[in-house]
Protein backbone atom coordinates (compact mmCIF):
# COMPACT_ATOMS: atom_id res chain seq x y z
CA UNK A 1 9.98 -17.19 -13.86
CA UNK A 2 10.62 -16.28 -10.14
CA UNK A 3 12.05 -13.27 -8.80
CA UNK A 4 12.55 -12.39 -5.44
CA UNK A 5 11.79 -8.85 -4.03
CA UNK A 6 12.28 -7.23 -0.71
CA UNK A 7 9.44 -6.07 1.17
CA UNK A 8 8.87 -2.49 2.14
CA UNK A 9 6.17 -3.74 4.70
CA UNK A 10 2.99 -6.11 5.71
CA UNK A 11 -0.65 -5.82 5.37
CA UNK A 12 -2.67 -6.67 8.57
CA UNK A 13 -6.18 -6.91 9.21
CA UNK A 14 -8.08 -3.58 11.39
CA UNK A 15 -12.02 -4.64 12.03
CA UNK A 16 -13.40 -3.08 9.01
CA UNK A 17 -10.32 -1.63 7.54
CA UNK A 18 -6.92 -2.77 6.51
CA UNK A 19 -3.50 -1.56 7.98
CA UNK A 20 0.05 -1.30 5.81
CA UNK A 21 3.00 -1.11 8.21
CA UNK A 22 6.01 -0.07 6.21
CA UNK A 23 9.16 -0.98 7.68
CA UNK A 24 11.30 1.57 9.09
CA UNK A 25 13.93 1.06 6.46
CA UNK A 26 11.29 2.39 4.52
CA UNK A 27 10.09 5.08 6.22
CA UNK A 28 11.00 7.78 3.75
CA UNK A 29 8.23 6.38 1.61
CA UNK A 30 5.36 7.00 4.31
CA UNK A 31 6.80 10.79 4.25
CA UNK A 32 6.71 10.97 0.55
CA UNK A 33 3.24 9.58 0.26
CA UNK A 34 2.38 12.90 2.87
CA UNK A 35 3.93 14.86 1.09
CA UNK A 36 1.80 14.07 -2.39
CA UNK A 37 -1.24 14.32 0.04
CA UNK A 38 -0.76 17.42 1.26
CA UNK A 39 -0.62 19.52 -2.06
CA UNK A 40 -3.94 17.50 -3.09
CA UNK A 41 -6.47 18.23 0.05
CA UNK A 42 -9.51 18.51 -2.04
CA UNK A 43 -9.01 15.61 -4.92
CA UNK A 44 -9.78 12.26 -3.76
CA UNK A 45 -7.14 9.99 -2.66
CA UNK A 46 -6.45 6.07 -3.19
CA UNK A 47 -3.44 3.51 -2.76
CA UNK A 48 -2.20 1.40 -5.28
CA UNK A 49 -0.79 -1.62 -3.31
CA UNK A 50 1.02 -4.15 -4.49
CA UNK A 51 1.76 -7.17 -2.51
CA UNK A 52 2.28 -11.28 -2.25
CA UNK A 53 -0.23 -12.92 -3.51
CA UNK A 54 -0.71 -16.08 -0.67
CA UNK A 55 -3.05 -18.05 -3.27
CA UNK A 56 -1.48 -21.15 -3.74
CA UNK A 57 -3.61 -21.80 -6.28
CA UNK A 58 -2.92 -18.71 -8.60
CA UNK A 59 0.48 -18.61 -10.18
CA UNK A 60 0.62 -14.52 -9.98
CA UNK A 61 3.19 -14.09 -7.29
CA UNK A 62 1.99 -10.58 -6.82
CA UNK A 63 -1.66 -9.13 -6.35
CA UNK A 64 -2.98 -5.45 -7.38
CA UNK A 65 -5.50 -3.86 -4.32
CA UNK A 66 -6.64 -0.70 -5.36
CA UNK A 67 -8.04 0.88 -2.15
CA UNK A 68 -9.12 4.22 0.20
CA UNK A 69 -6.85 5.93 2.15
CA UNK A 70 -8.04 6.44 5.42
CA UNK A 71 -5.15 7.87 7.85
CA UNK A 72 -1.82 7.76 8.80
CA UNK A 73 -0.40 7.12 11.94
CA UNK A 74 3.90 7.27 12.33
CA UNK A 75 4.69 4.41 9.52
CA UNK A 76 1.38 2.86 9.63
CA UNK A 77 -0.88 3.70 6.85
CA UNK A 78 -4.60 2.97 7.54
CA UNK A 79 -6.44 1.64 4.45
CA UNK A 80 -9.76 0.58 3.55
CA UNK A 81 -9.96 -3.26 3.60
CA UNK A 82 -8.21 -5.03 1.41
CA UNK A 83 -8.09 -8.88 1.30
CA UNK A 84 -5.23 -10.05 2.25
CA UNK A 85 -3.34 -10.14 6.10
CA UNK A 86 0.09 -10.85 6.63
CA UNK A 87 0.82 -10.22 2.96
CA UNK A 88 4.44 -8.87 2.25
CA UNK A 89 4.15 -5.09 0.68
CA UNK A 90 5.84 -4.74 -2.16
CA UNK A 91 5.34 -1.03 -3.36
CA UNK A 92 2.14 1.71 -2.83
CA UNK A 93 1.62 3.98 -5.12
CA UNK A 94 -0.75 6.97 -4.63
CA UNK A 95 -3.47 7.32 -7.17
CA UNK A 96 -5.00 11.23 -7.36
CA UNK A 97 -8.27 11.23 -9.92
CA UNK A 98 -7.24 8.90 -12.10
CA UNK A 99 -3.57 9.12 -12.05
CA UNK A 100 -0.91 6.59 -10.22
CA UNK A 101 2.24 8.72 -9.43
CA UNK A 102 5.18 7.44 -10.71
CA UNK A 103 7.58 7.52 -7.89
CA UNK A 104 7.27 8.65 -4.43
């Protein structure tokens, strides 16, 4: 089965480290993700990305990249790498010690 989802933004490529632009349309999302940030300064933080998978050779149509957050600068969202460029963004989810947040 194939269903088609709209992307909230694209993964590209930063030397050593990974960047997730989220579309502006999105934008609300970056702030959210902030938000969950900011009442969490001492736990360790990582994304929960979901995106395209380009493998033509894997029928998934989605991948899972669990990865660092790094920074964040306007709707940009600086990442540690994750392998994968050009790759449509489906959702991020922020993971806190263990947990994935629901919603953002």
């Amino acid at each position: 089965m194939r269903i088609n989802l709209e992307p909230i933004g694209i993964i590209k490529k930063a030397g050593k480290c990974s960047e997730i632009l989220i579309y502006s349309d999105f934008e609300q999302l970056v702030k959210n993700v902030m938000s969950k940030l900011g009442k969490n300064n001492g736990d360790q933080h990582s994304l929960v990305v979901i995106h395209k998978n380009k493998d033509s050779s894997d029928l998934h149509q989605v991948q899972i990249t669990k990865t660092q957050f790094i920074d964040r600068v306007g709707n940009i969202l600086k990442v540690g790498k994750i392998d994968a460029n050009d790759d449509s963004v489906i959702d991020v989810r922020l993971e806190c010690n263990g947990l994935i947040t629901r919603e953002f």
